[in-house]
N, C-alpha and C. Protein backbone atom coordinates (compact mmCIF):
# COMPACT_ATOMS: atom_id res chain seq x y z
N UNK A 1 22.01 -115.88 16.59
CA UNK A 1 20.86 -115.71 17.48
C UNK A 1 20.80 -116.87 18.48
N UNK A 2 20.25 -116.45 20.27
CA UNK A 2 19.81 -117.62 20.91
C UNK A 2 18.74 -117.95 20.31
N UNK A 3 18.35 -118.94 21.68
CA UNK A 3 17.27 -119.80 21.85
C UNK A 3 15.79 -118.80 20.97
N UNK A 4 14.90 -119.60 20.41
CA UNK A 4 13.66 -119.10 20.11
C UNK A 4 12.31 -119.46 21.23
N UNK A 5 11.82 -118.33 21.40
CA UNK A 5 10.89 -118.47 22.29
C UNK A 5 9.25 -118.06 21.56
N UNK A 6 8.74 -118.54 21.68
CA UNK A 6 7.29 -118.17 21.00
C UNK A 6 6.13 -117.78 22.73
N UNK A 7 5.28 -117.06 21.85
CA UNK A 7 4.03 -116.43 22.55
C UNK A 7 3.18 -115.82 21.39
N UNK A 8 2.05 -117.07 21.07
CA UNK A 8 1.00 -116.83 20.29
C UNK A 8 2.08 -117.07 18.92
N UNK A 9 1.69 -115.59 18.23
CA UNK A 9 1.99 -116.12 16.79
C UNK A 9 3.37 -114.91 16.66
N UNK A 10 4.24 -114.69 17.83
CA UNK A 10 5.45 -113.93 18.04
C UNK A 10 6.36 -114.40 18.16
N UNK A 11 7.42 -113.72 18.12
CA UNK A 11 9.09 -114.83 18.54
C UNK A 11 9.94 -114.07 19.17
N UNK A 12 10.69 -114.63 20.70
CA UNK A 12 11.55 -112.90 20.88
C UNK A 12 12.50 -114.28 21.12
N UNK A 13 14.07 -113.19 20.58
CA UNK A 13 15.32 -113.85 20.63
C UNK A 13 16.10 -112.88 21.23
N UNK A 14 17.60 -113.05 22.07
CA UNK A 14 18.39 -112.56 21.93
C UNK A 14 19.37 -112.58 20.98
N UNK A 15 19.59 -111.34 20.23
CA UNK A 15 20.93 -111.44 19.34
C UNK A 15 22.27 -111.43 19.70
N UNK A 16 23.18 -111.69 18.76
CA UNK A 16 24.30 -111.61 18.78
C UNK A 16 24.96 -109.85 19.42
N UNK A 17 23.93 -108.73 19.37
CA UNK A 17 24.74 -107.28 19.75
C UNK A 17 24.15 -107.51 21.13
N UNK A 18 23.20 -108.40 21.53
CA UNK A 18 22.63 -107.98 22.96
C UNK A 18 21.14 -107.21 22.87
N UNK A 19 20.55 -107.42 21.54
CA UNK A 19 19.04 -106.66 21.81
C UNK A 19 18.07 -107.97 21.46
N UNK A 20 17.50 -107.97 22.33
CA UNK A 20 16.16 -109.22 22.37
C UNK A 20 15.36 -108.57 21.15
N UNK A 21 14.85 -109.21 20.53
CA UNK A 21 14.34 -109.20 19.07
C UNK A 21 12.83 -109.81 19.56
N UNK A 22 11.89 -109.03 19.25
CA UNK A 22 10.50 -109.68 19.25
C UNK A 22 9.85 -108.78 17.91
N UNK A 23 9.23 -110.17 17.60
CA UNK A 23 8.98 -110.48 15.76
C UNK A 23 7.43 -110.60 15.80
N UNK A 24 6.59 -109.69 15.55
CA UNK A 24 5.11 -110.25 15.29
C UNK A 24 4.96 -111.11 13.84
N UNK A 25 4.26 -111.73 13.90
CA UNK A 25 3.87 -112.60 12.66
C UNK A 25 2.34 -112.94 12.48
N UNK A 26 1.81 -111.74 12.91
CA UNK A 26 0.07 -111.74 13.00
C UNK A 26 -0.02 -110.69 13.40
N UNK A 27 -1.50 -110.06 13.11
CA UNK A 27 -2.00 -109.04 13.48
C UNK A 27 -2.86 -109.37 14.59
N UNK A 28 -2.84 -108.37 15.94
CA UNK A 28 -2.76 -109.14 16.96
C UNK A 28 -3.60 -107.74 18.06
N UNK A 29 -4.19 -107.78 18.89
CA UNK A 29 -4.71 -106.97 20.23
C UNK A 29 -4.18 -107.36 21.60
N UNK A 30 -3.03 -106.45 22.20
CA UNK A 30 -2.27 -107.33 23.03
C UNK A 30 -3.24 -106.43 24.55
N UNK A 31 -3.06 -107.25 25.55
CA UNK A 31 -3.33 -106.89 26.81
C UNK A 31 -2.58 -106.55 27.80
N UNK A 32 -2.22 -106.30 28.88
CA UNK A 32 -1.19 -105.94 29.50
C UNK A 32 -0.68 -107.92 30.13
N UNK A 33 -1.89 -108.32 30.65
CA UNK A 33 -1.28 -109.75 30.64
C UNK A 33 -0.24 -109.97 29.52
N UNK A 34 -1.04 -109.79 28.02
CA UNK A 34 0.28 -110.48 27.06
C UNK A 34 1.42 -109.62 27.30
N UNK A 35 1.45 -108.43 28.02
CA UNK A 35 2.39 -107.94 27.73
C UNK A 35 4.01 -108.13 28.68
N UNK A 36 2.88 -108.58 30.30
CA UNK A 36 3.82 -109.51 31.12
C UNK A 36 4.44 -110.69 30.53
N UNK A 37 3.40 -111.58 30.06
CA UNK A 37 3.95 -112.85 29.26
C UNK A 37 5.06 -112.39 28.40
N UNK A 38 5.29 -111.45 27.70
CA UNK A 38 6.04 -111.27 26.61
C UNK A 38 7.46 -110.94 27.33
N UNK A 39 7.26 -110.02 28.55
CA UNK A 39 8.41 -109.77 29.58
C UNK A 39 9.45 -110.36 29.97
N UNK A 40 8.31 -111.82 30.38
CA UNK A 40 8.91 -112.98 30.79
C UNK A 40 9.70 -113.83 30.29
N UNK A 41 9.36 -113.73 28.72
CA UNK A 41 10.13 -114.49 27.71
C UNK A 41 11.27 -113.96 27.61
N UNK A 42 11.38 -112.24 27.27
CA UNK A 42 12.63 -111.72 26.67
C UNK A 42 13.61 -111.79 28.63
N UNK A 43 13.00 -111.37 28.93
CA UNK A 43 13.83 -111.58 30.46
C UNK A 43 14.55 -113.75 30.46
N UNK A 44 13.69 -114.25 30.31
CA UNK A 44 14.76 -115.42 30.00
C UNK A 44 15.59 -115.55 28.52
N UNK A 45 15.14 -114.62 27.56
CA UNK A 45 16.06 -115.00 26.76
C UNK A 45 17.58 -113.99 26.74
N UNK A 46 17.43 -113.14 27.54
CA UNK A 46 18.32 -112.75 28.38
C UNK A 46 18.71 -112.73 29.86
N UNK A 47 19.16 -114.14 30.06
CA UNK A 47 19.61 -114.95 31.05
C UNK A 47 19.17 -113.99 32.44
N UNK A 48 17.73 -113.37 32.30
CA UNK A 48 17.02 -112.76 33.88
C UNK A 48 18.24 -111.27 34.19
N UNK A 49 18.73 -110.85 32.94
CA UNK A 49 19.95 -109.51 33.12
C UNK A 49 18.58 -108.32 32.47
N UNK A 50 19.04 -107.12 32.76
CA UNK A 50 18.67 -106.27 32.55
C UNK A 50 18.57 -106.11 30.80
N UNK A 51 17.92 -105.69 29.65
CA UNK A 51 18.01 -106.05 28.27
C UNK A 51 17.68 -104.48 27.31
N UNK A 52 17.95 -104.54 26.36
CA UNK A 52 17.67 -103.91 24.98
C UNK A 52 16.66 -104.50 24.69
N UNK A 53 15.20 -103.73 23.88
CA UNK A 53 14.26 -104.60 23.45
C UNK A 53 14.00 -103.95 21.95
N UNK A 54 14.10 -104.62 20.47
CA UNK A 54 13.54 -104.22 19.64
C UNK A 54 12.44 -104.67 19.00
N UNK A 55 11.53 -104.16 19.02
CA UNK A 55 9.94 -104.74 18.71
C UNK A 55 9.97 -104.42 17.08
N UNK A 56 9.85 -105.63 16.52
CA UNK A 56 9.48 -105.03 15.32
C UNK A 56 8.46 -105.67 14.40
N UNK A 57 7.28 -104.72 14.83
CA UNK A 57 5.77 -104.77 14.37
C UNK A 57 5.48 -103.97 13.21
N UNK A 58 6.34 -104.03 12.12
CA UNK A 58 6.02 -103.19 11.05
C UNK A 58 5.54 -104.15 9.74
N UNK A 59 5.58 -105.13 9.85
CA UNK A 59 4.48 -105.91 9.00
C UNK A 59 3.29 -106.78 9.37
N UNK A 60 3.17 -106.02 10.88
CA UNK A 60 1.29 -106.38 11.09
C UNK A 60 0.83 -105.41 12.10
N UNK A 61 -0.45 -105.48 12.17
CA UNK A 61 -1.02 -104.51 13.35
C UNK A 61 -0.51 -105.11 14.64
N UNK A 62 -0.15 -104.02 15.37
CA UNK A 62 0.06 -104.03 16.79
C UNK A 62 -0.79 -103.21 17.65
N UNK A 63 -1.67 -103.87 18.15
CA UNK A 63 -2.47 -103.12 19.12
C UNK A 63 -2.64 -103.66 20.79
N UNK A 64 -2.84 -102.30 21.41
CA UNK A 64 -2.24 -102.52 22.90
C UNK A 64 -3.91 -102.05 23.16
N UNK A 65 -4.28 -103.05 24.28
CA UNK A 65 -5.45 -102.11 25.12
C UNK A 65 -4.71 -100.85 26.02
N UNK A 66 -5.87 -100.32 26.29
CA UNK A 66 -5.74 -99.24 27.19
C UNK A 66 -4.46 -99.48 28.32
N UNK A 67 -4.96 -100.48 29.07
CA UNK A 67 -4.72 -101.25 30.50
C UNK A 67 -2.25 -101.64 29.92
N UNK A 68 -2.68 -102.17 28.60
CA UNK A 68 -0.84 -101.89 28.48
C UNK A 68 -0.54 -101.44 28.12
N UNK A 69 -1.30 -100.42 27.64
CA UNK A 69 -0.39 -99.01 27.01
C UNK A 69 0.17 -98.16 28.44
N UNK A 70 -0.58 -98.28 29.23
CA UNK A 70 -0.26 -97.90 30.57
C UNK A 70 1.27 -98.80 31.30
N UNK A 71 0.62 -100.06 30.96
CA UNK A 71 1.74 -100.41 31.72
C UNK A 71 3.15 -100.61 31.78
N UNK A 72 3.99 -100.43 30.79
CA UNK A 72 5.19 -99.99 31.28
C UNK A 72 5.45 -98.85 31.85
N UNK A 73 4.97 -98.06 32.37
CA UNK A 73 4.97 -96.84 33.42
C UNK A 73 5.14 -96.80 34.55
N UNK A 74 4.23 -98.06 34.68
CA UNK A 74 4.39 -98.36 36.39
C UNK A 74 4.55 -99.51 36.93
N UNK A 75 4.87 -100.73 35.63
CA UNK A 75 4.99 -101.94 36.44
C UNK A 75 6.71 -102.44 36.26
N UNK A 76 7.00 -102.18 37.89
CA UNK A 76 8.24 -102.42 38.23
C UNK A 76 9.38 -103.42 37.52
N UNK A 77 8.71 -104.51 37.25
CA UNK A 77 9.19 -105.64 36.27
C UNK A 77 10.00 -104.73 35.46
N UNK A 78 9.46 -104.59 34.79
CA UNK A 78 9.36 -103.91 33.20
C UNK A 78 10.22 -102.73 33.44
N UNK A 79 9.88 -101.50 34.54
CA UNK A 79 11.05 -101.05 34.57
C UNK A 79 12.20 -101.06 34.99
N UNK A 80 12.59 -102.50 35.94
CA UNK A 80 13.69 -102.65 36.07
C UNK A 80 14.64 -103.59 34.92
N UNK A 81 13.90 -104.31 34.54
CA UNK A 81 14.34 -104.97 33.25
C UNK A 81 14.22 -104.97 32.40
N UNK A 82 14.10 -103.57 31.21
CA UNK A 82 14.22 -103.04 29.98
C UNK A 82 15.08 -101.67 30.10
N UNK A 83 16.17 -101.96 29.59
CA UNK A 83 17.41 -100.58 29.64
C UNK A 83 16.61 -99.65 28.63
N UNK A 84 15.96 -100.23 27.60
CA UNK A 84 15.74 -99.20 26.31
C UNK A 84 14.56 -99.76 25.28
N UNK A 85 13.91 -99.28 25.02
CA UNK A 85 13.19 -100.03 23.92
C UNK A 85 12.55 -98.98 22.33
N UNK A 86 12.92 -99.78 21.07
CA UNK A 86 13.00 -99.09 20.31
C UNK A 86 11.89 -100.25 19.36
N UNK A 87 11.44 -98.99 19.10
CA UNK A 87 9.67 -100.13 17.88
C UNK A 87 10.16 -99.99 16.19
N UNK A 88 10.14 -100.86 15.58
CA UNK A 88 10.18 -100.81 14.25
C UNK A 88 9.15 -100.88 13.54
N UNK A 89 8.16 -99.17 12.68
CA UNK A 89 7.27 -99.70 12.67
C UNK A 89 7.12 -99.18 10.58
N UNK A 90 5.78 -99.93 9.84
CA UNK A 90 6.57 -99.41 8.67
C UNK A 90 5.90 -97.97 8.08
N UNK A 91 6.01 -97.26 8.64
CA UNK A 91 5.52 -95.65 7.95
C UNK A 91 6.11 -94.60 9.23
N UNK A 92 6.73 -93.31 7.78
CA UNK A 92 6.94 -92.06 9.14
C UNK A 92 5.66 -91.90 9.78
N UNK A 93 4.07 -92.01 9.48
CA UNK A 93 3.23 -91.32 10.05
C UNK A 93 2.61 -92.30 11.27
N UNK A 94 3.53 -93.59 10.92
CA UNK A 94 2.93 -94.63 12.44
C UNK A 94 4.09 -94.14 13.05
N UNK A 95 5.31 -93.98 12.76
CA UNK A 95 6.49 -93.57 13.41
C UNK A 95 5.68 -92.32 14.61
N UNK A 96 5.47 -91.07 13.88
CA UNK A 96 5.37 -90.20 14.58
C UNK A 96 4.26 -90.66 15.68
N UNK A 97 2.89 -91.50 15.51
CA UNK A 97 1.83 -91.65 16.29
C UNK A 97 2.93 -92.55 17.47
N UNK A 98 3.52 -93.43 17.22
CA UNK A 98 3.92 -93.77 18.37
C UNK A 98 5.21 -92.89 19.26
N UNK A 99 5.94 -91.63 18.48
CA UNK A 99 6.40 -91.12 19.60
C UNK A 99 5.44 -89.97 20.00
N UNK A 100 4.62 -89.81 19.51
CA UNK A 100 3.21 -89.09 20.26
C UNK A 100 2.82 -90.02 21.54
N UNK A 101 2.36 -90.73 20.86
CA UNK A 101 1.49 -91.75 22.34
C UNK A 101 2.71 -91.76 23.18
N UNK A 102 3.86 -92.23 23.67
CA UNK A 102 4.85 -92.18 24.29
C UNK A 102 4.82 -91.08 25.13
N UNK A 103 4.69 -89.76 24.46
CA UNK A 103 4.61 -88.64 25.83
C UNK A 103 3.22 -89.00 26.72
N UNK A 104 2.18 -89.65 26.30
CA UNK A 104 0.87 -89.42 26.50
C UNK A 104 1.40 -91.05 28.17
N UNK A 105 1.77 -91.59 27.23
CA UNK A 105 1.79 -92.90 28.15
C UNK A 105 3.51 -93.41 28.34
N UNK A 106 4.00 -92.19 28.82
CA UNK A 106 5.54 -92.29 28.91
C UNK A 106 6.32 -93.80 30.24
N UNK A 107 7.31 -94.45 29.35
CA UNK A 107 7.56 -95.23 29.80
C UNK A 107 8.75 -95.02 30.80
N UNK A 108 9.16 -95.58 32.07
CA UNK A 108 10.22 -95.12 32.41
C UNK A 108 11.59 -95.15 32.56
N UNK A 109 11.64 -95.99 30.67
CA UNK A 109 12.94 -96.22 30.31
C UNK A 109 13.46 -95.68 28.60
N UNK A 110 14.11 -95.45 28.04
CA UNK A 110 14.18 -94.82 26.68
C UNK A 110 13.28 -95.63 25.95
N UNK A 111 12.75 -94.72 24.98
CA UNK A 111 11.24 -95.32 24.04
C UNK A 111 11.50 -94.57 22.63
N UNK A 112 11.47 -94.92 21.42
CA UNK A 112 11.32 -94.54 20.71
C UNK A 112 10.79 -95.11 19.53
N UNK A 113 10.24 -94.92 18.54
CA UNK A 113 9.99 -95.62 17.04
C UNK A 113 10.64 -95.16 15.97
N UNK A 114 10.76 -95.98 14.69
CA UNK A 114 12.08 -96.11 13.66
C UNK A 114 11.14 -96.58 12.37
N UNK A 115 11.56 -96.32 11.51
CA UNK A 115 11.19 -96.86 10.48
C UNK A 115 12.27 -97.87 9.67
N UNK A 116 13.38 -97.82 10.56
CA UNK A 116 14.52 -98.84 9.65
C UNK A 116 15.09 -99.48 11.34
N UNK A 117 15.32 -100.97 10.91
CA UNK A 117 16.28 -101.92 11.98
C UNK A 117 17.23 -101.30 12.38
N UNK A 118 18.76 -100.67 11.01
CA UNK A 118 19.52 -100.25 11.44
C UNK A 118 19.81 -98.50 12.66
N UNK A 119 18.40 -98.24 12.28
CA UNK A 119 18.69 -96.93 12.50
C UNK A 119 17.89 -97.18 14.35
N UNK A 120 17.16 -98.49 15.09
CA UNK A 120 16.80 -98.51 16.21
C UNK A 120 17.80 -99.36 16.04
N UNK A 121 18.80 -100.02 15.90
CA UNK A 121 19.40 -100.96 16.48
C UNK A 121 20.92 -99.79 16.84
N UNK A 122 21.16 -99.26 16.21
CA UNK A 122 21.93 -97.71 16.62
C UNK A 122 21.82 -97.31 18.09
N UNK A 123 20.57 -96.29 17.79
CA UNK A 123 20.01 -95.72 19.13
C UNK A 123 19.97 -96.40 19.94
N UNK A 124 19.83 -97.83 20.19
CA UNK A 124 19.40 -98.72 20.98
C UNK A 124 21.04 -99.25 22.02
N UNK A 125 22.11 -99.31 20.54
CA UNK A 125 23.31 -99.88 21.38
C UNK A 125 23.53 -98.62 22.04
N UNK A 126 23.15 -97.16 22.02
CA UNK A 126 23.52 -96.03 23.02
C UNK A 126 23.58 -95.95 24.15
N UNK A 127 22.49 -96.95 24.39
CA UNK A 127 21.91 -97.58 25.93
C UNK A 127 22.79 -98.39 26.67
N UNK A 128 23.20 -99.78 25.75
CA UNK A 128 23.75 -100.28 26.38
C UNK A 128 24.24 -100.26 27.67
């Protein structure tokens, strides 16, 4: 793994396959601000290149206001610099709510949720 970057009580890294790794370690209410901040990090921890993102919020709450559940849709950042992003979360029935919400608040780059690392870190190198 690179460099470690923190925001609040999170950590996003780039790995060794090329997918930026962001780690909650708290249960948390994010805003679309945090969600730029968080952008910003994985975009430098992949040297400002286009990236893989795997979120994996399956051992705490992850909650988005309204305002960023919206925003990867339309904020340019975000869709020029996320190839793919895949959520690790821990139940099929959060699995399914988040590829529900996804049609509702569709992003405009591949989106999906997983209940296992290996099985989004898969789908994810597809992107590459």
């Amino acid at each position: 793994m690179e460099e470690l970057y923190r925001y609040g009580s999170n950590t996003i890294q780039m790995s060794e396959n090329g997918i930026v790794y962001f780690r909650t370690e708290a249960d948390d209410l994010y805003t679309d601000i945090d969600l730029m901040n968080i952008l910003d990090l994985a975009e430098k921890a992949a040297n400002g290149k286009p990236f893989l993102i795997l979120m994996l919020v399956n051992e705490h709450e992850f909650l988005l206001t309204k305002e960023a559940r919206n925003l990867f849709s339309t904020y340019e950042k975000a869709i020029n610099l996320i190839k793919a992003e895949a959520v690790m979360v821990n139940s099929v029935p959060t699995k399914i709510m988040y590829n529900l919400l996804t049609k509702l608040h569709a992003p405009k780059f591949p989106f999906k949720a997983f209940t296992t690392e290996k099985d989004a870190v898969d789908w994810l190198l597809k992107h590459a």
